[in-house]
N, C-alpha and C. Protein backbone atom coordinates (compact mmCIF):
# COMPACT_ATOMS: atom_id res chain seq x y z
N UNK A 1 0.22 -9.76 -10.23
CA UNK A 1 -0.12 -10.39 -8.99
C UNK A 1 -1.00 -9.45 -8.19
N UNK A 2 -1.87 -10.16 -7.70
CA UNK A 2 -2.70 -9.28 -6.45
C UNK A 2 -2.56 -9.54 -4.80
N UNK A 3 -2.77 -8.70 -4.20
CA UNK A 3 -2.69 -8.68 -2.72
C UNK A 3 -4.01 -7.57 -1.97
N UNK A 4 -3.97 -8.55 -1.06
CA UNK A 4 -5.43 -7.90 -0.61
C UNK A 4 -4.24 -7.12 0.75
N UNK A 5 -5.15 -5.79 1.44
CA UNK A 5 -4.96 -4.99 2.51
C UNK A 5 -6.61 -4.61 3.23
N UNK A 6 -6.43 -5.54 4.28
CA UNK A 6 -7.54 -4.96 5.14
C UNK A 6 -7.40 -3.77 5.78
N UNK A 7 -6.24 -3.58 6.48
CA UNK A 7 -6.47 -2.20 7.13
C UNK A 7 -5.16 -1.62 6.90
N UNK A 8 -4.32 -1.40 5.94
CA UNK A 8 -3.78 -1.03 5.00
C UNK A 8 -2.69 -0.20 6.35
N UNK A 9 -2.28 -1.09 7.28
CA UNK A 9 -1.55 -0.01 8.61
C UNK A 9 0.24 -0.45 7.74
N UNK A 10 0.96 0.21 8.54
CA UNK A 10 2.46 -0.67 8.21
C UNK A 10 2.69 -1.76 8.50
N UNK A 11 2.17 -2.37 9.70
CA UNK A 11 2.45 -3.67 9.72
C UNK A 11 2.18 -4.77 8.37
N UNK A 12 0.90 -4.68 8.47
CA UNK A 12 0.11 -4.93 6.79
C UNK A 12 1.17 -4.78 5.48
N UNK A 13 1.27 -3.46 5.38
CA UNK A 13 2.22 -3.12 4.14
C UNK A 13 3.41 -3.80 4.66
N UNK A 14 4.29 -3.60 5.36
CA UNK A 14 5.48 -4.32 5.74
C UNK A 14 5.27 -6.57 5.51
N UNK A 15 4.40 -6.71 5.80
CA UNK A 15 4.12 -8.12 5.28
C UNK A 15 3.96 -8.27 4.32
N UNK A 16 3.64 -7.41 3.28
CA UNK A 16 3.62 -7.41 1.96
C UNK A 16 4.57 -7.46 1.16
N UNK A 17 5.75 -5.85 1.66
CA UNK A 17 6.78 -5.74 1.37
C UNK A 17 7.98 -7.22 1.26
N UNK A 18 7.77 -7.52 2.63
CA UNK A 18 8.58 -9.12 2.66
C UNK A 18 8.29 -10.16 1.90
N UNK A 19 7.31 -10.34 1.40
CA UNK A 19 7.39 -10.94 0.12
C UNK A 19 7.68 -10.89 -1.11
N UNK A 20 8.16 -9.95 -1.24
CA UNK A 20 8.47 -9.26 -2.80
C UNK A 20 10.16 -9.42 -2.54
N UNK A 21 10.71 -10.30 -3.88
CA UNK A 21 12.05 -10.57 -3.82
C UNK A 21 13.12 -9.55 -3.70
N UNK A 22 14.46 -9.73 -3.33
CA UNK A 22 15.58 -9.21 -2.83
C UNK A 22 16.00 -8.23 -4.10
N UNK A 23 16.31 -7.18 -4.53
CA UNK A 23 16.93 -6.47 -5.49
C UNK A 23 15.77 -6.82 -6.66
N UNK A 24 15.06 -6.53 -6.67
CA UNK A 24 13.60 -6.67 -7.77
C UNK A 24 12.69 -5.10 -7.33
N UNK A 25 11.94 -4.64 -8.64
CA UNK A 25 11.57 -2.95 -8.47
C UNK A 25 10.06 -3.87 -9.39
N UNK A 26 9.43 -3.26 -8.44
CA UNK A 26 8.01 -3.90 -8.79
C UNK A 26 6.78 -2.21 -9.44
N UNK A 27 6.32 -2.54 -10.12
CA UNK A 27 5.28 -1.43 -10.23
C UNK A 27 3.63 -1.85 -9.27
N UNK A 28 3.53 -0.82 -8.91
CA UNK A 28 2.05 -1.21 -7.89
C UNK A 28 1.19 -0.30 -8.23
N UNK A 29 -0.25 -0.55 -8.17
CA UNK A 29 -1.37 0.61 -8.57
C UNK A 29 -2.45 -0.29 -6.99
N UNK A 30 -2.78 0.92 -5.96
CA UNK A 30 -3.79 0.93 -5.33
C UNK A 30 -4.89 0.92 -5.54
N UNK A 31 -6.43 0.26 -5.01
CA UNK A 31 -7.80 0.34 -5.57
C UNK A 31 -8.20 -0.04 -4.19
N UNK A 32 -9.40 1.39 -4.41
CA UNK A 32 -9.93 1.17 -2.96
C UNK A 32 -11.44 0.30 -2.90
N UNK A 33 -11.53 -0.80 -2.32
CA UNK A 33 -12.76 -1.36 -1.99
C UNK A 33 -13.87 -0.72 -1.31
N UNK A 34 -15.02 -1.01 -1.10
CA UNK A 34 -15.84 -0.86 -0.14
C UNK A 34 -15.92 -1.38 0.33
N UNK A 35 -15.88 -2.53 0.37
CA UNK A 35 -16.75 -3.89 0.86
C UNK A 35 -15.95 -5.18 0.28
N UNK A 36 -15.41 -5.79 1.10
CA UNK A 36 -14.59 -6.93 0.46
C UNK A 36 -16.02 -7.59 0.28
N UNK A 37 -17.55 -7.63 1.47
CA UNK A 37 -18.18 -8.67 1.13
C UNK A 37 -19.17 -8.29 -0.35
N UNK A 38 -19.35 -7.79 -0.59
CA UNK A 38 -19.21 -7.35 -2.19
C UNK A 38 -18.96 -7.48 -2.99
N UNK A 39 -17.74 -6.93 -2.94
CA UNK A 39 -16.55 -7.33 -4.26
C UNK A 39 -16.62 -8.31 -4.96
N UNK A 40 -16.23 -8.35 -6.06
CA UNK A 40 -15.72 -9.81 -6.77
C UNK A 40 -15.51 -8.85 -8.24
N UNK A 41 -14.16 -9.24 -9.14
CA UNK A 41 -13.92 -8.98 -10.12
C UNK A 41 -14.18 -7.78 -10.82
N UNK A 42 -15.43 -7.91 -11.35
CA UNK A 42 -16.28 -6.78 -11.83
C UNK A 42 -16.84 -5.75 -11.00
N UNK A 43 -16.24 -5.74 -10.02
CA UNK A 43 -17.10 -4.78 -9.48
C UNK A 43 -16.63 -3.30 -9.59
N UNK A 44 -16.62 -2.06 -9.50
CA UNK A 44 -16.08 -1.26 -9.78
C UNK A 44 -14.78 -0.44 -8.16
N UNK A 45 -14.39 0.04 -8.46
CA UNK A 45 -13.12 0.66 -8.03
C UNK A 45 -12.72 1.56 -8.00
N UNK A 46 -11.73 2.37 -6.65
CA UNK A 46 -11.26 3.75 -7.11
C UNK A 46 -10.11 3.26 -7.14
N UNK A 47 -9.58 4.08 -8.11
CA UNK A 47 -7.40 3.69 -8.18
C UNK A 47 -7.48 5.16 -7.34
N UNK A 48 -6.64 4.57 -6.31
CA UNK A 48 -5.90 6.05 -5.57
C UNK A 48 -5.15 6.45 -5.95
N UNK A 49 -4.37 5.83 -7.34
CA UNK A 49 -3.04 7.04 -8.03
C UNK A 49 -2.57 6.61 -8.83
N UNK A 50 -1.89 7.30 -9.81
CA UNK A 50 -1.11 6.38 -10.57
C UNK A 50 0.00 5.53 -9.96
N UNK A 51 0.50 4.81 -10.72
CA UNK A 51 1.65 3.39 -10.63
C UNK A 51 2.28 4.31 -9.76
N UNK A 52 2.91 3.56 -8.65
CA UNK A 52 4.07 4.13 -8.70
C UNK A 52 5.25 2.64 -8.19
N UNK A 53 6.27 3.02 -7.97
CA UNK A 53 7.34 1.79 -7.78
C UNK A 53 7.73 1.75 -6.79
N UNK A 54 7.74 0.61 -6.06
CA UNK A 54 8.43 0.07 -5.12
C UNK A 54 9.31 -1.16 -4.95
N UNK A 55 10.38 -1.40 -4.12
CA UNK A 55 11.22 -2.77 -3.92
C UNK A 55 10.71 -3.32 -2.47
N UNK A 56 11.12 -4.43 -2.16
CA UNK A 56 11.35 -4.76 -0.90
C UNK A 56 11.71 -3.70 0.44
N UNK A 57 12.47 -3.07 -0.06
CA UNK A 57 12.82 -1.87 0.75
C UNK A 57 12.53 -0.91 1.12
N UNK A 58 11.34 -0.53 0.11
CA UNK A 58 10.83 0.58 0.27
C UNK A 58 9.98 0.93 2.10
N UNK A 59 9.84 2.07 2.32
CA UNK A 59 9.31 2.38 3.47
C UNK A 59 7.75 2.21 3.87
N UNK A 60 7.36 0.85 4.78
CA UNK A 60 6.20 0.74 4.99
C UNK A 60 5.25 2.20 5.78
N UNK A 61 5.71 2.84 6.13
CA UNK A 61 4.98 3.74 7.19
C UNK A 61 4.46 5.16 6.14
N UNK A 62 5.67 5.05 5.11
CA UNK A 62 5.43 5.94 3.79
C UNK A 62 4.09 5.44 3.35
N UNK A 63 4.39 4.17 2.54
CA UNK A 63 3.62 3.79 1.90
C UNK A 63 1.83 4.13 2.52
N UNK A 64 1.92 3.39 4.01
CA UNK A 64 0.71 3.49 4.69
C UNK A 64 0.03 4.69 4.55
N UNK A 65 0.86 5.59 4.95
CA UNK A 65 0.62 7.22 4.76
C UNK A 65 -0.24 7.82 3.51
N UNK A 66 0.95 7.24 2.51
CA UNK A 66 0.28 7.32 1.09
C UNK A 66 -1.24 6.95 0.94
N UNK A 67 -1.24 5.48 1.25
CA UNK A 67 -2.30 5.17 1.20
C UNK A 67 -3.98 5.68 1.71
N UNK A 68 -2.99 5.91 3.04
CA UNK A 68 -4.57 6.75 4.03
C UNK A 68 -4.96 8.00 3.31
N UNK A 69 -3.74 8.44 2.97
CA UNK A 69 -3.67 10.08 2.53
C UNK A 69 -4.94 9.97 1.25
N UNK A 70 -4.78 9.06 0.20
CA UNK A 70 -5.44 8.82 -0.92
C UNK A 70 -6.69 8.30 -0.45
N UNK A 71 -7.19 7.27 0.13
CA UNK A 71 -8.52 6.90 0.46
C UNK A 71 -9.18 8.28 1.35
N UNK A 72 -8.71 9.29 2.15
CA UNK A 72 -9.55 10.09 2.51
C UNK A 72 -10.18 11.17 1.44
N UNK A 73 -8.82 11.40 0.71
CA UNK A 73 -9.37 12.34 -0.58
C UNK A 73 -10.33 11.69 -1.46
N UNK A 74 -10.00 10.49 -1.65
CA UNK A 74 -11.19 9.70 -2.75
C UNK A 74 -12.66 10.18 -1.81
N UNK A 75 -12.38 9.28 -0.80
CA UNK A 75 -13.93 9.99 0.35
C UNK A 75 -14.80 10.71 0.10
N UNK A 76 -13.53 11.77 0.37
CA UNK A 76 -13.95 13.13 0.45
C UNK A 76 -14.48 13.54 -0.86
N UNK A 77 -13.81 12.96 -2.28
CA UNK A 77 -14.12 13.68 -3.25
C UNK A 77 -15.66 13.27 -4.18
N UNK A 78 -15.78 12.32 -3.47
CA UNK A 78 -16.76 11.27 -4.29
C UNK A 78 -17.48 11.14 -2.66
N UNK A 79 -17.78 11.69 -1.74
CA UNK A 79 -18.78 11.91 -0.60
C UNK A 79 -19.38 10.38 -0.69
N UNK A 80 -18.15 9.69 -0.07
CA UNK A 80 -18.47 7.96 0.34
C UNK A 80 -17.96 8.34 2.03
N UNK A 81 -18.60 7.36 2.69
CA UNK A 81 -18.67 7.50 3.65
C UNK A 81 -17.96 6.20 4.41
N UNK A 82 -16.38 6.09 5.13
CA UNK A 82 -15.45 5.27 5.34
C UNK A 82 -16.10 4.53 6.70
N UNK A 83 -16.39 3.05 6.77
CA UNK A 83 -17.01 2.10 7.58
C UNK A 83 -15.48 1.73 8.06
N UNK A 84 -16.01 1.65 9.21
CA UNK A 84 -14.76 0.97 10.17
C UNK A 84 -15.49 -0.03 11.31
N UNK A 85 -15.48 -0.97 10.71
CA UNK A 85 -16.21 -2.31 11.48
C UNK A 85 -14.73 -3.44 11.11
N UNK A 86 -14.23 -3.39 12.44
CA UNK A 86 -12.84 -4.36 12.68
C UNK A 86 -13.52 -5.57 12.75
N UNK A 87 -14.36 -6.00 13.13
CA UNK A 87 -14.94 -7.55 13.83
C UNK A 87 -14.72 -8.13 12.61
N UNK A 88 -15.52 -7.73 10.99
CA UNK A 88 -15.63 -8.66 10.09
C UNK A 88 -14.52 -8.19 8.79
N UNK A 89 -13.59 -8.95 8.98
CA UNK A 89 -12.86 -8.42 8.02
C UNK A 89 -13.43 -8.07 6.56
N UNK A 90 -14.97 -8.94 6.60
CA UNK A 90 -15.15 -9.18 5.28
C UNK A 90 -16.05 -7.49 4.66
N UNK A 91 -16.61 -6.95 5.77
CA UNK A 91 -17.89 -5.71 5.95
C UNK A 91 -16.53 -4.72 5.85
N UNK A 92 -15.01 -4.49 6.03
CA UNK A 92 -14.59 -3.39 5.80
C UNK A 92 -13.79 -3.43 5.05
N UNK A 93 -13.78 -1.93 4.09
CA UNK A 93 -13.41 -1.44 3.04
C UNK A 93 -12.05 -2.17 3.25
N UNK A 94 -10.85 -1.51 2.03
CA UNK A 94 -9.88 -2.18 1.77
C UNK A 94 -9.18 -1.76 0.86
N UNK A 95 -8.07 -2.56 0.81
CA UNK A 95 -6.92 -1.47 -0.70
C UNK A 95 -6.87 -2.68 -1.38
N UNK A 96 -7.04 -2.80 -2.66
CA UNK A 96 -6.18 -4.35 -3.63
C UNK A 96 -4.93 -3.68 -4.25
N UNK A 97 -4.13 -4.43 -4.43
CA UNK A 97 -2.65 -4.11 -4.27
C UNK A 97 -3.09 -4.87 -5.25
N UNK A 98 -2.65 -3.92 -7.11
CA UNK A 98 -1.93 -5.07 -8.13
C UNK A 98 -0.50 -4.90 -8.65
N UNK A 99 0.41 -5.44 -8.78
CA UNK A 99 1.81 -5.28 -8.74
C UNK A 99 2.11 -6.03 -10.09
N UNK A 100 3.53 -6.12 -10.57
CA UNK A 100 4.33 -6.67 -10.86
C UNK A 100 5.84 -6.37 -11.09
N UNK A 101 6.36 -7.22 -11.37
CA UNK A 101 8.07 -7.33 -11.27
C UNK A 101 8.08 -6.49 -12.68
N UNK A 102 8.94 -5.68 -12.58
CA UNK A 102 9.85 -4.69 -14.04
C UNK A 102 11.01 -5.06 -13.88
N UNK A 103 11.26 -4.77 -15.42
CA UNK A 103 13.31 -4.27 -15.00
C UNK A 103 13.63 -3.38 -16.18
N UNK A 104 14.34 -2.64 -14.77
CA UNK A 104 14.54 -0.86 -15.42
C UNK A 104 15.79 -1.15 -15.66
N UNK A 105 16.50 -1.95 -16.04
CA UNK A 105 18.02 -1.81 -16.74
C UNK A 105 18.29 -2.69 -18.14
């Protein structure tokens, strides 16, 4: 499953989180956009990290953290330069959230 993050804050992640079922451990991999108006399928991508796992429960403000923490280093490491234009959701960068349900027992 995919999920889009425009501005990838906790509130954001926390709406995300609430959709993901009750006692279920999901695997997630981050990818940072440039440009949602861009994008489409093929286009290329940074993964900010490997998999890692989360439930319903997990901590949105973590996660957010995580997230910012990883898109500045990508930035920084690959000298892209982070657009922050709120008006069009479509002109700013972004995280795609791809997930799915596991079971670790």
């Amino acid at each position: 499953m995919i999920n889009r993050l425009y501005f990838f804050d906790s509130l954001e992640i926390t709406i995300f989180l609430d959709t993901l079922e009750v006692d279920k451990v999901y695997v997630v991999c981050f990818e940072y956009i440039s440009s949602w108006n861009l994008h489409d399928e093929d286009s290329p991508v940074i993964t900010l990290s490997k998999p890692i796992l989360i439930t319903r429960n997990s901590n949105p403000r973590i996660i957010s953290n995580f997230i910012k923490s990883q898109i500045d280093l990508a930035c920084l490491s690959y000298n892209i330069e982070q657009i922050d234009n709120l008006n069009d959701k479509t002109e700013t960068p972004g995280v795609l959230i791809k997930y799915r349900e596991i079971n670790i027992f």
